[in-house]
Structures are given as C-alpha cells and as structure tokens.
PDB file of N, CA and C in Angstrom:
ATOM      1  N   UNK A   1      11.978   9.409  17.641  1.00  0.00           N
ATOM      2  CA  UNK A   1      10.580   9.023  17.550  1.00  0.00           C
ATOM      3  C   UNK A   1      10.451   7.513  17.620  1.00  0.00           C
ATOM      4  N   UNK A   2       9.373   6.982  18.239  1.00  0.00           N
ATOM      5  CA  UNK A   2       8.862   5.525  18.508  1.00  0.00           C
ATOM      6  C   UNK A   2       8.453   5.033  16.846  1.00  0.00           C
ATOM      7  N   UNK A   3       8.096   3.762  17.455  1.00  0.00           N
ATOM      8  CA  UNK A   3       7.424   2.955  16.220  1.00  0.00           C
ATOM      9  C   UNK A   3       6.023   3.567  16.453  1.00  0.00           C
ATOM     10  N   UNK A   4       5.330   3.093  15.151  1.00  0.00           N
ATOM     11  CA  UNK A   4       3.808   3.252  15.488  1.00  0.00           C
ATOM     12  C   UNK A   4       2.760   1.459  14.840  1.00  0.00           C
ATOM     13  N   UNK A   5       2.089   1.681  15.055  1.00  0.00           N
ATOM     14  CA  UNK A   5       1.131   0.402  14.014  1.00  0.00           C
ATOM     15  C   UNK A   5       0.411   1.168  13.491  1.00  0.00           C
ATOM     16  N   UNK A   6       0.075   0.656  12.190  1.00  0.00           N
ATOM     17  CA  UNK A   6      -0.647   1.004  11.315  1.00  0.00           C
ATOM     18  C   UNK A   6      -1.335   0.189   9.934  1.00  0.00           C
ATOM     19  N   UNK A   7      -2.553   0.022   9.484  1.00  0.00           N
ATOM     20  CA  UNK A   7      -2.873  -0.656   8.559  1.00  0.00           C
ATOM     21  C   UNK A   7      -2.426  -0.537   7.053  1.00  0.00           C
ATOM     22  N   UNK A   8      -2.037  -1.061   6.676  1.00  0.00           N
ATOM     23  CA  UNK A   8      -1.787  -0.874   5.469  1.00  0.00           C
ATOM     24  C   UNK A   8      -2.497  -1.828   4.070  1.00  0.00           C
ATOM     25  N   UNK A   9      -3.538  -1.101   3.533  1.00  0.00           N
ATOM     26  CA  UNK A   9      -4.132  -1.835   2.285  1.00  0.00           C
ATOM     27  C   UNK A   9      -3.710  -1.620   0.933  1.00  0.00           C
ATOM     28  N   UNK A  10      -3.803  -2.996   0.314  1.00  0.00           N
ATOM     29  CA  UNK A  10      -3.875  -2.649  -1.254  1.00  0.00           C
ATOM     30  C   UNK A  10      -4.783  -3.465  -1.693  1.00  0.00           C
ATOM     31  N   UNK A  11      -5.267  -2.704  -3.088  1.00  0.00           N
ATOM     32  CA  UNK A  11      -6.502  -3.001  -3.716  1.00  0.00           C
ATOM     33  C   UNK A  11      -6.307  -3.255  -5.212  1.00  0.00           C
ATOM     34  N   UNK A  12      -7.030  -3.857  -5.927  1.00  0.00           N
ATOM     35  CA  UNK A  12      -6.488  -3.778  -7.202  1.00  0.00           C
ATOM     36  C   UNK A  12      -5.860  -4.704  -7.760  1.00  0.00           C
ATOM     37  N   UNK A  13      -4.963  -5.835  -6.554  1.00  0.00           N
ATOM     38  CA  UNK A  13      -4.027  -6.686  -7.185  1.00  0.00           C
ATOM     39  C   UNK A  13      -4.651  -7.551  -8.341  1.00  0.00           C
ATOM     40  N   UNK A  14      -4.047  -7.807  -9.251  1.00  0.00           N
ATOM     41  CA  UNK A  14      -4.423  -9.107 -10.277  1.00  0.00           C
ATOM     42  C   UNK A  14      -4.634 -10.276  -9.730  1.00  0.00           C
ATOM     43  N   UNK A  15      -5.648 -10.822 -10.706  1.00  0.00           N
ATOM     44  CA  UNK A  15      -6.075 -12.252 -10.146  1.00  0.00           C
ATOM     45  C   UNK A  15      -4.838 -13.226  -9.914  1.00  0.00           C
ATOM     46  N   UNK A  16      -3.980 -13.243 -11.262  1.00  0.00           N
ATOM     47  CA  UNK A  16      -3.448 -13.847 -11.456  1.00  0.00           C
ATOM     48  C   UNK A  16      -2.149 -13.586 -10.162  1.00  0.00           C
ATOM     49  N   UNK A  17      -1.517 -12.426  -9.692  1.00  0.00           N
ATOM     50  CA  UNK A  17      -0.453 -12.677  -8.671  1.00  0.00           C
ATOM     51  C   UNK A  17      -1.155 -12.818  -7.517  1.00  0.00           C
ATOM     52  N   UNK A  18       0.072 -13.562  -6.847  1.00  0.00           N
ATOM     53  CA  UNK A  18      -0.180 -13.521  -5.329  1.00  0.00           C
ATOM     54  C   UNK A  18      -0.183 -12.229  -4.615  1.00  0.00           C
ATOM     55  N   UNK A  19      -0.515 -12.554  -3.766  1.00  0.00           N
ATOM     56  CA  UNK A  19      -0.548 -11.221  -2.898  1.00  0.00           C
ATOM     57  C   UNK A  19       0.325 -10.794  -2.132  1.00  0.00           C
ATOM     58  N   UNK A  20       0.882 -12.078  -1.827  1.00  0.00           N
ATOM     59  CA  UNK A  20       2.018 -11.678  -0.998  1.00  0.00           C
ATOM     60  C   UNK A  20       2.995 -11.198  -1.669  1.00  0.00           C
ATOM     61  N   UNK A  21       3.180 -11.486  -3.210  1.00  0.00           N
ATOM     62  CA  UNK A  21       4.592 -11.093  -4.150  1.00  0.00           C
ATOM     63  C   UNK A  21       3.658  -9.626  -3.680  1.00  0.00           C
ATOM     64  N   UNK A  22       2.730  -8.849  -3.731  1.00  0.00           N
ATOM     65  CA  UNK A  22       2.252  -7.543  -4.233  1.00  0.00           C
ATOM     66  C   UNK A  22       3.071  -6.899  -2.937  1.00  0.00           C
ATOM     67  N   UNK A  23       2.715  -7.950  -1.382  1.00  0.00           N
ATOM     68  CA  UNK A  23       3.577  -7.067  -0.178  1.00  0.00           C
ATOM     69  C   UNK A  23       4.670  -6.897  -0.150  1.00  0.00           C
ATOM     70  N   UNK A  24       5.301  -7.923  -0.860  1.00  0.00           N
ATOM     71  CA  UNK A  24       6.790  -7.769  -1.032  1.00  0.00           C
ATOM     72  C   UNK A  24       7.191  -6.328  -1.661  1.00  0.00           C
ATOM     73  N   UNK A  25       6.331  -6.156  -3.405  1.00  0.00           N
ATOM     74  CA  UNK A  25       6.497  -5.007  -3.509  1.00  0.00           C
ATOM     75  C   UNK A  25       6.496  -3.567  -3.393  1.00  0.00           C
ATOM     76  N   UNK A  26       5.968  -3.889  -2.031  1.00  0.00           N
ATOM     77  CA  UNK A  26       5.625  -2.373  -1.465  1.00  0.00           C
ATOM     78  C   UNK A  26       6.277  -2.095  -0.525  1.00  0.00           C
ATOM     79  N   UNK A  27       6.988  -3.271  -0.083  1.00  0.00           N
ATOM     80  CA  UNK A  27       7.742  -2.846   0.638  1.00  0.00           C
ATOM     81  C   UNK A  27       9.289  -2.886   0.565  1.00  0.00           C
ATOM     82  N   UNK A  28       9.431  -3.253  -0.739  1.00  0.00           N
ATOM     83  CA  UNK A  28      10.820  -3.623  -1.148  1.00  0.00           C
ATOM     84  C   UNK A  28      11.862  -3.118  -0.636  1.00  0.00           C
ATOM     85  N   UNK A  29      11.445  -1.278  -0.316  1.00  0.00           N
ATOM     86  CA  UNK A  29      13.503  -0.636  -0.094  1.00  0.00           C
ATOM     87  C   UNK A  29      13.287  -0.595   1.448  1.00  0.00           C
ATOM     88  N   UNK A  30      11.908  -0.405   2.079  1.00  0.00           N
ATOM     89  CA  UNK A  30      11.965  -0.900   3.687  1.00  0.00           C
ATOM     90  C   UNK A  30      12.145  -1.764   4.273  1.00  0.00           C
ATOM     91  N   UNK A  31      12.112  -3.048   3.783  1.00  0.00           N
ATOM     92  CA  UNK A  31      12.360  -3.744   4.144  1.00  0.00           C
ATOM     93  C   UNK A  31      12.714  -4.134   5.833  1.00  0.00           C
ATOM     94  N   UNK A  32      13.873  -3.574   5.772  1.00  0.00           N
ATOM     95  CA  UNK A  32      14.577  -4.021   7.299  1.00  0.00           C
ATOM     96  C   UNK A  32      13.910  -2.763   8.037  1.00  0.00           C
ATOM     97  N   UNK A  33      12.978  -1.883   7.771  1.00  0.00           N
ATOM     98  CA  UNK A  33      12.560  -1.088   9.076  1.00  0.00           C
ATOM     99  C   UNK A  33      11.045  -1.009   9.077  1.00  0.00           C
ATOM    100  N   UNK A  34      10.550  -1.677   8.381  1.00  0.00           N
ATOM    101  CA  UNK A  34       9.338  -2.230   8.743  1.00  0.00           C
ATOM    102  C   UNK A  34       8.889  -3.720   9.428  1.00  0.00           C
ATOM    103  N   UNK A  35       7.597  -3.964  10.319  1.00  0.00           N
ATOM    104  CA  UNK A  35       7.495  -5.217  10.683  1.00  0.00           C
ATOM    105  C   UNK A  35       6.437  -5.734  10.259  1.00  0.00           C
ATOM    106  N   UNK A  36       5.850  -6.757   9.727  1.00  0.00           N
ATOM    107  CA  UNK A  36       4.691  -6.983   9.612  1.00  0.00           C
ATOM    108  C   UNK A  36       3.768  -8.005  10.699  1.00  0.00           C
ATOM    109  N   UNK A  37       3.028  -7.417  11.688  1.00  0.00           N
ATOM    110  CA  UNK A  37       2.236  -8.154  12.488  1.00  0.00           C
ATOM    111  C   UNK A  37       1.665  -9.187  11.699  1.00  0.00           C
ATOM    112  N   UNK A  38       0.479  -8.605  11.020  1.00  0.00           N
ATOM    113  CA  UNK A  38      -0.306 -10.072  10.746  1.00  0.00           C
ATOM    114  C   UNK A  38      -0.776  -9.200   8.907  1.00  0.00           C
ATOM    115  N   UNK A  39      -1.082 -10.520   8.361  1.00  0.00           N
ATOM    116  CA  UNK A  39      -1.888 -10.035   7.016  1.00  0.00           C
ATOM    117  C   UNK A  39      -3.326 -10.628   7.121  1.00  0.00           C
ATOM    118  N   UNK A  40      -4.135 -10.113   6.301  1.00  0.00           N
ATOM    119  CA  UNK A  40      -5.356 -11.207   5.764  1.00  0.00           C
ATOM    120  C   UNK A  40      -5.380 -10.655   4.427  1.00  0.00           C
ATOM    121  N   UNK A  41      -5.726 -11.983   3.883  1.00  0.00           N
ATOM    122  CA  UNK A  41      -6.494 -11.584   2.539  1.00  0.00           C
ATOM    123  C   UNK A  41      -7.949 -11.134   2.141  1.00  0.00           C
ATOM    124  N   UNK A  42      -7.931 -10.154   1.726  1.00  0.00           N
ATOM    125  CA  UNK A  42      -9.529  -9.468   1.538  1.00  0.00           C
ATOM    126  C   UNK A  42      -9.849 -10.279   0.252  1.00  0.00           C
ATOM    127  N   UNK A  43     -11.228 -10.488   0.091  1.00  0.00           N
ATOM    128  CA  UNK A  43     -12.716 -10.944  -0.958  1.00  0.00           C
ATOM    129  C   UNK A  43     -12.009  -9.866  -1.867  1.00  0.00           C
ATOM    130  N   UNK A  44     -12.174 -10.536  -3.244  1.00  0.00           N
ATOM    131  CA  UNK A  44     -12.190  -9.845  -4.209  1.00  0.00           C
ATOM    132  C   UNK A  44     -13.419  -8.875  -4.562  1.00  0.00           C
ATOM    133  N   UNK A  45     -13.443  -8.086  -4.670  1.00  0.00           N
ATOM    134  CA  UNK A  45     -14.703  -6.889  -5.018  1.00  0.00           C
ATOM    135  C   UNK A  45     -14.992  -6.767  -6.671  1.00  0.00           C
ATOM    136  N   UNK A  46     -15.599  -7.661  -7.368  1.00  0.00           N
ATOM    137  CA  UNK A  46     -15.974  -7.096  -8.425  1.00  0.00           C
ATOM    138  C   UNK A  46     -14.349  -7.912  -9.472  1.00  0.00           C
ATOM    139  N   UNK A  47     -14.532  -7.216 -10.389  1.00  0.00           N
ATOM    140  CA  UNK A  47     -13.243  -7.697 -11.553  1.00  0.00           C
ATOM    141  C   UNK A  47     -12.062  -7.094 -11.844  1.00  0.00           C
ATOM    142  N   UNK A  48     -11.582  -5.954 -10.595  1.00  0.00           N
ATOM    143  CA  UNK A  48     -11.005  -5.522 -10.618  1.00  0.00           C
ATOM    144  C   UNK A  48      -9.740  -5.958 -10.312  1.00  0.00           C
ATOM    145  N   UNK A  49      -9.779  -7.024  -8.896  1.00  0.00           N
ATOM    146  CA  UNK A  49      -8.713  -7.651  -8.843  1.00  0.00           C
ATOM    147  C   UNK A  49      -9.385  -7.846  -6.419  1.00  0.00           C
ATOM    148  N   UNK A  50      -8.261  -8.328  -6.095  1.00  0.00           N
ATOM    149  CA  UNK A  50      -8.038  -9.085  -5.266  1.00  0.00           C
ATOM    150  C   UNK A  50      -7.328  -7.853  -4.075  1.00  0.00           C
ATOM    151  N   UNK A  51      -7.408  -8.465  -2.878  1.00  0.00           N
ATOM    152  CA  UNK A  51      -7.078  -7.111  -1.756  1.00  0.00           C
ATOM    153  C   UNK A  51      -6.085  -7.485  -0.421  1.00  0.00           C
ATOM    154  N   UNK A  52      -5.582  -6.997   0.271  1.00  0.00           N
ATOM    155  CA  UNK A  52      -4.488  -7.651   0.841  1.00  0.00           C
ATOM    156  C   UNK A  52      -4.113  -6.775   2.238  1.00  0.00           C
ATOM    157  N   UNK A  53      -4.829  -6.495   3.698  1.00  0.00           N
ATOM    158  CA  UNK A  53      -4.264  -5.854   4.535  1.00  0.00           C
ATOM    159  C   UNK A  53      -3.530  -6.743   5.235  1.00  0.00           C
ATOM    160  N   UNK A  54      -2.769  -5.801   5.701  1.00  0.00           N
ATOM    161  CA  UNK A  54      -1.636  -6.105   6.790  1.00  0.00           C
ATOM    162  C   UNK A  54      -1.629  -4.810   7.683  1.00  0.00           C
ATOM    163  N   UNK A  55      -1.116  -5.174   8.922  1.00  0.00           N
ATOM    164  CA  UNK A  55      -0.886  -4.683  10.210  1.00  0.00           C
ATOM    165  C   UNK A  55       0.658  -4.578   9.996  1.00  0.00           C
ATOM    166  N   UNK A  56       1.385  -3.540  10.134  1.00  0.00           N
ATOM    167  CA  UNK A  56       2.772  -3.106  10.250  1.00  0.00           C
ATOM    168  C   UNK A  56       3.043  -2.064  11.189  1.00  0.00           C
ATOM    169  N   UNK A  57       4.319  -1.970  11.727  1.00  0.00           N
ATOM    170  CA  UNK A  57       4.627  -1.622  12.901  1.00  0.00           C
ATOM    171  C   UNK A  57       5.934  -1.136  12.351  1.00  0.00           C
ATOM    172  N   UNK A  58       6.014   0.764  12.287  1.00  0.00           N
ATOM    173  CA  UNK A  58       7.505   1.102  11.532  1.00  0.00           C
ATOM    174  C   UNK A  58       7.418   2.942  12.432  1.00  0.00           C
ATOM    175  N   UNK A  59       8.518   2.772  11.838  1.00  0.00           N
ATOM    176  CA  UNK A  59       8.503   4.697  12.392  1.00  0.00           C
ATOM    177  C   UNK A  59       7.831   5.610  11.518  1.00  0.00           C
ATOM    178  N   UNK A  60       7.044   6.682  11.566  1.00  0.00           N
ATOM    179  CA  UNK A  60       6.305   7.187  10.966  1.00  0.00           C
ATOM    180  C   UNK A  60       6.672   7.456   9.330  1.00  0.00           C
ATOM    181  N   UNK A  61       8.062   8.358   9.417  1.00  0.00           N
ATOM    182  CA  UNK A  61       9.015   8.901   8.173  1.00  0.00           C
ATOM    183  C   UNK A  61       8.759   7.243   7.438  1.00  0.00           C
ATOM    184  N   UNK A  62       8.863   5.640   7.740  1.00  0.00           N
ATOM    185  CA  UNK A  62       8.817   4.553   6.970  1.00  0.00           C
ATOM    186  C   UNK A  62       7.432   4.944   6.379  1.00  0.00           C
ATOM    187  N   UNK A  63       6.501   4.984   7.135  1.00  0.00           N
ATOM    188  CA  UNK A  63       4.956   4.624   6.812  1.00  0.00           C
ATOM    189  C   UNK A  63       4.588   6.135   5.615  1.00  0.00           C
ATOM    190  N   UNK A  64       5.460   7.448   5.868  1.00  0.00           N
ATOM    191  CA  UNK A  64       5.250   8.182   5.042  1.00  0.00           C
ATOM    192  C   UNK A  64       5.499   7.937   3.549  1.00  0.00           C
ATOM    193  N   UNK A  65       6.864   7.139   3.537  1.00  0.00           N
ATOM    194  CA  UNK A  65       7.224   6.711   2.479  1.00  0.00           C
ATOM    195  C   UNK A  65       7.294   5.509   1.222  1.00  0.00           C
ATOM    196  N   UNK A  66       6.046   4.758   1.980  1.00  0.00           N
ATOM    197  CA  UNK A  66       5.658   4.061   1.397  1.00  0.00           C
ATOM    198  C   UNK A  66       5.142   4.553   0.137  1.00  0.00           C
ATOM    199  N   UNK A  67       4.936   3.733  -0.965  1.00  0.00           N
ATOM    200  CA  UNK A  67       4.491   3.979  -2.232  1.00  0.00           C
ATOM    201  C   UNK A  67       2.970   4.286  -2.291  1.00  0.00           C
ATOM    202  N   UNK A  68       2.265   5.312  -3.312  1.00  0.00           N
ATOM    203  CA  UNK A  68       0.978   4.919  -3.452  1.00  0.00           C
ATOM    204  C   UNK A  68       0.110   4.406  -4.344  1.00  0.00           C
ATOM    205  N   UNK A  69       1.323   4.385  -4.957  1.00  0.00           N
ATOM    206  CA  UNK A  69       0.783   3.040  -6.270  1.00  0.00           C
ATOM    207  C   UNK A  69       1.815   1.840  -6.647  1.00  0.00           C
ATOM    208  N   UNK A  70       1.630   1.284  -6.930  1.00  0.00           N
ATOM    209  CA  UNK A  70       2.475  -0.044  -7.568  1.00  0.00           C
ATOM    210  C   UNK A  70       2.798  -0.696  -8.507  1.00  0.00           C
ATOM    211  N   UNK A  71       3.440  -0.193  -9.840  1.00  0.00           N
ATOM    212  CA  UNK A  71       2.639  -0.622 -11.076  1.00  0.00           C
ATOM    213  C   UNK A  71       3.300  -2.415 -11.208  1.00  0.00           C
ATOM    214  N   UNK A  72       2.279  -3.360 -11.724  1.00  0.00           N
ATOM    215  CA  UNK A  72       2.800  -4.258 -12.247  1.00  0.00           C
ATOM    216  C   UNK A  72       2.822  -4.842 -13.571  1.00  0.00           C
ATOM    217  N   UNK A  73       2.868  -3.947 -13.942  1.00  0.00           N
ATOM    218  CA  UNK A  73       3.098  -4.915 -15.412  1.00  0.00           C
ATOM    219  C   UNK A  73       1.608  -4.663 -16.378  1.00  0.00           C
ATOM    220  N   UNK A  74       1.665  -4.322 -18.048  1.00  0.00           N
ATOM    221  CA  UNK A  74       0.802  -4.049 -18.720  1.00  0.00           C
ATOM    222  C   UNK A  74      -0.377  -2.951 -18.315  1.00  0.00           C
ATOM    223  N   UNK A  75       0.388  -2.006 -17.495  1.00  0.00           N
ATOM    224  CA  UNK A  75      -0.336  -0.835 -17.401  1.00  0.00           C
ATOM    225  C   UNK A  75      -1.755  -0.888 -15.987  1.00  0.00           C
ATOM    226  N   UNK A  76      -1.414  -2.073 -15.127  1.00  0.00           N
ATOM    227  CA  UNK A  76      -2.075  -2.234 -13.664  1.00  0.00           C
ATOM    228  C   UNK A  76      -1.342  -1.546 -12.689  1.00  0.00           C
ATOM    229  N   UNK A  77      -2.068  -1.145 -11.820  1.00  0.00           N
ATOM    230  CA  UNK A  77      -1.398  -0.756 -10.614  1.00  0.00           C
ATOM    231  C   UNK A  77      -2.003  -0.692  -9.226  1.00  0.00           C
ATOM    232  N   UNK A  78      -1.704  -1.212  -8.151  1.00  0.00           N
ATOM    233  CA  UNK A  78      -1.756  -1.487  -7.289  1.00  0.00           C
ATOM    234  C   UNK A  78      -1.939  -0.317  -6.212  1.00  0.00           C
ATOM    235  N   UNK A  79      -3.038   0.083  -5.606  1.00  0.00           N
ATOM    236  CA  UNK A  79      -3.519   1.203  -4.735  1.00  0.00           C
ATOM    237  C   UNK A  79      -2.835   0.265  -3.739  1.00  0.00           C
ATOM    238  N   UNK A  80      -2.354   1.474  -3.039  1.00  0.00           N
ATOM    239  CA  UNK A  80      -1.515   0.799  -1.681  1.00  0.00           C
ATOM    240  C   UNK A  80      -2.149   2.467  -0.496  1.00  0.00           C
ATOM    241  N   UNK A  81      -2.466   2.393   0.298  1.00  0.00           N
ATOM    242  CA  UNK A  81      -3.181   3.061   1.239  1.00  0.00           C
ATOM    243  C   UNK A  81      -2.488   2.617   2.741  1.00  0.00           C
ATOM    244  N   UNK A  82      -2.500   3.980   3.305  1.00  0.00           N
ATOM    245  CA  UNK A  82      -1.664   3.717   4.749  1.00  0.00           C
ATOM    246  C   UNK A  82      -2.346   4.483   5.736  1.00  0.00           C
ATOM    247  N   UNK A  83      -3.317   4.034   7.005  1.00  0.00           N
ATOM    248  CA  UNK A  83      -4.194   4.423   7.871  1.00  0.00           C
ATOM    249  C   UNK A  83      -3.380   5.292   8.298  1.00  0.00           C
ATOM    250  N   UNK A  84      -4.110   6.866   8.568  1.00  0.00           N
ATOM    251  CA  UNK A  84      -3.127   7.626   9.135  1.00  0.00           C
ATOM    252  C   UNK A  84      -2.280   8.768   8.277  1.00  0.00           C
ATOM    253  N   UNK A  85      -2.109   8.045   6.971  1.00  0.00           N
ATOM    254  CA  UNK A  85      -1.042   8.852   6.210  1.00  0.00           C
ATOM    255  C   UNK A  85      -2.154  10.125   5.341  1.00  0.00           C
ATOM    256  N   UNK A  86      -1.585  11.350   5.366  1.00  0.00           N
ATOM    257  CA  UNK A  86      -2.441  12.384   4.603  1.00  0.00           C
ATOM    258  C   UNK A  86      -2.339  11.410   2.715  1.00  0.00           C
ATOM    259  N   UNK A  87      -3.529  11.312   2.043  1.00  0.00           N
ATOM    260  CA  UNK A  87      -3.906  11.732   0.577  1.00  0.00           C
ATOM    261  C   UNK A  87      -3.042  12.196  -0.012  1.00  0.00           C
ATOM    262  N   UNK A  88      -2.419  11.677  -1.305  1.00  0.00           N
ATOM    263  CA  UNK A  88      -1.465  12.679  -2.351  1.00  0.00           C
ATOM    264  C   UNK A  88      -1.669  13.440  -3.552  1.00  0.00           C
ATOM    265  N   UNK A  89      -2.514  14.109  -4.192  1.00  0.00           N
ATOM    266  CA  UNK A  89      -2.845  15.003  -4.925  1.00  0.00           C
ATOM    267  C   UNK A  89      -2.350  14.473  -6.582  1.00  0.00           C
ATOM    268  N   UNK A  90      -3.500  13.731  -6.619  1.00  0.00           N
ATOM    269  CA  UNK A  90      -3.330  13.135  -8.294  1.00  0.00           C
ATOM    270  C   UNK A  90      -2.821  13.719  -9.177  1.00  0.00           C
ATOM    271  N   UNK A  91      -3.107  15.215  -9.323  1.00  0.00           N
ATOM    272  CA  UNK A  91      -2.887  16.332 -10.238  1.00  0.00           C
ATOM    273  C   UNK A  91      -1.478  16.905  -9.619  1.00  0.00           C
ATOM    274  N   UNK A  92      -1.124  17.403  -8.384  1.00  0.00           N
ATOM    275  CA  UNK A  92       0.205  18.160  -8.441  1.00  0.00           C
ATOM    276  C   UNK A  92       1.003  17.252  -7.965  1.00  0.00           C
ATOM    277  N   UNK A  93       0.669  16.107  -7.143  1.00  0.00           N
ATOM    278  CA  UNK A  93       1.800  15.355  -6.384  1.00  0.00           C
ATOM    279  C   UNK A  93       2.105  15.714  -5.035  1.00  0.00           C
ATOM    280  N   UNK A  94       1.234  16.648  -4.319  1.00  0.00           N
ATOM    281  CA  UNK A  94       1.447  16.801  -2.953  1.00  0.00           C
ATOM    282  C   UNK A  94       0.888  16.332  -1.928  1.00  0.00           C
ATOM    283  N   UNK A  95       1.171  16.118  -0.574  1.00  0.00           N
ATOM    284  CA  UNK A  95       0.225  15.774  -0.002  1.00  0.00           C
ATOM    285  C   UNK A  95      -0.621  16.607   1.325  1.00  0.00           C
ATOM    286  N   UNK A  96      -2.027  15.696   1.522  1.00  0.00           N
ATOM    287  CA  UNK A  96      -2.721  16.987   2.118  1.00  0.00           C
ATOM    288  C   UNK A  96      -4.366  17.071   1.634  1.00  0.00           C
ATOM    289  N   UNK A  97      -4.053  17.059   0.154  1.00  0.00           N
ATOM    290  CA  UNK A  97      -5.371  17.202  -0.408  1.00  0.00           C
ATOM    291  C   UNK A  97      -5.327  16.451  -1.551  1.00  0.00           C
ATOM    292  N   UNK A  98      -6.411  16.397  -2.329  1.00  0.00           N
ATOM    293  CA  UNK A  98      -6.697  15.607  -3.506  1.00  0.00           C
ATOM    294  C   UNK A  98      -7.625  15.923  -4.221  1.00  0.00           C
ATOM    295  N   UNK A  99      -7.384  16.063  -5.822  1.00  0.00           N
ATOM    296  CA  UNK A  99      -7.537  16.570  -6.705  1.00  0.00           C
ATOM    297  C   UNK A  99      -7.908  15.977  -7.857  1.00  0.00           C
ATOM    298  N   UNK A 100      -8.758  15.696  -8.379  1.00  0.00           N
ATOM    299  CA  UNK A 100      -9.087  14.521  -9.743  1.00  0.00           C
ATOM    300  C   UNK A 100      -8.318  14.888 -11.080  1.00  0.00           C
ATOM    301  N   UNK A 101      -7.595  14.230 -11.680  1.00  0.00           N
ATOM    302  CA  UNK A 101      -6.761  14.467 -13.283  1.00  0.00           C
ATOM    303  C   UNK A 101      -7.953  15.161 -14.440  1.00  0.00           C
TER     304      UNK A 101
END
C-alpha cells in the first residue's frame, strides 16, 4: 500500500505548552514513518486550551494508529483527530461508532 495525506488535529492543548512539544507527542513511536508537510497553529477557542493542525503524509495502518488522546500531565488530555480515520467508542473501545460514558 502507498502513502496517503491526511490532516491531523489536536485540540485542547494547554496554554502553557507548546504545541509543537504536543506534535512531538503524538507522534512519538512513528516517528520515522510519518512525514509532516506543513503545521499551523489554530486560535485558541474559549479556555480550554490552544489547537495545532498539521498535514502528514504516512501509510494508512501509521494514520490508524495514531493515538486519540494524549494525556499530559494533572489529568489534561489532548484530542488528537485524524481526517479519514473511523471514531473510537468511548464506552467499549472500538472503532466505527461512538458512544457517550
């Protein structure tokens, strides 16, 4: 299978980190099989925290396995979202559909 592109957002980050430490952490164990085209930084929305897309370019099985949360520290965590990728089911952990706790 080819590469594909795809967007990848996170939402949520703390004021206080950078954003780029947040891309680092999402992509930590891919590292070498992901690429990153370009980032921007998104407007903060409200007090929740700060936002961060990037354009990446990986083989699908990478983009599946990305994380969908991120925790950093004192109980925050970092929504990480991947254009393309099915929803993971809050309640059982599958993906496909989604389910509120």
């Amino acid at each position: 299978m080819g590469k594909r592109t795809a967007r990848v957002t996170l939402e949520d980050i703390p004021f206080r980190y950078d954003v780029m430490w947040a891309a680092a952490a999402v992509i930590f164990d891919v590292e070498e099989n992901i690429e990153i085209l370009s980032t921007r930084r998104r407007k903060a929305t409200g007090w929740k925290g700060q936002g961060l897309e990037m354009i990446v370019q990986a083989e699908n099985n990478t983009l599946e396995n990305l994380p969908d949360r991120v925790s950093v520290g004192e109980g925050h965590t970092i929504r990480v979202s991947v254009e393309g990728r099915r929803p993971r089911c809050f309640k059982c952990g599958q993906k496909g559909h989604v389910r509120s706790t």
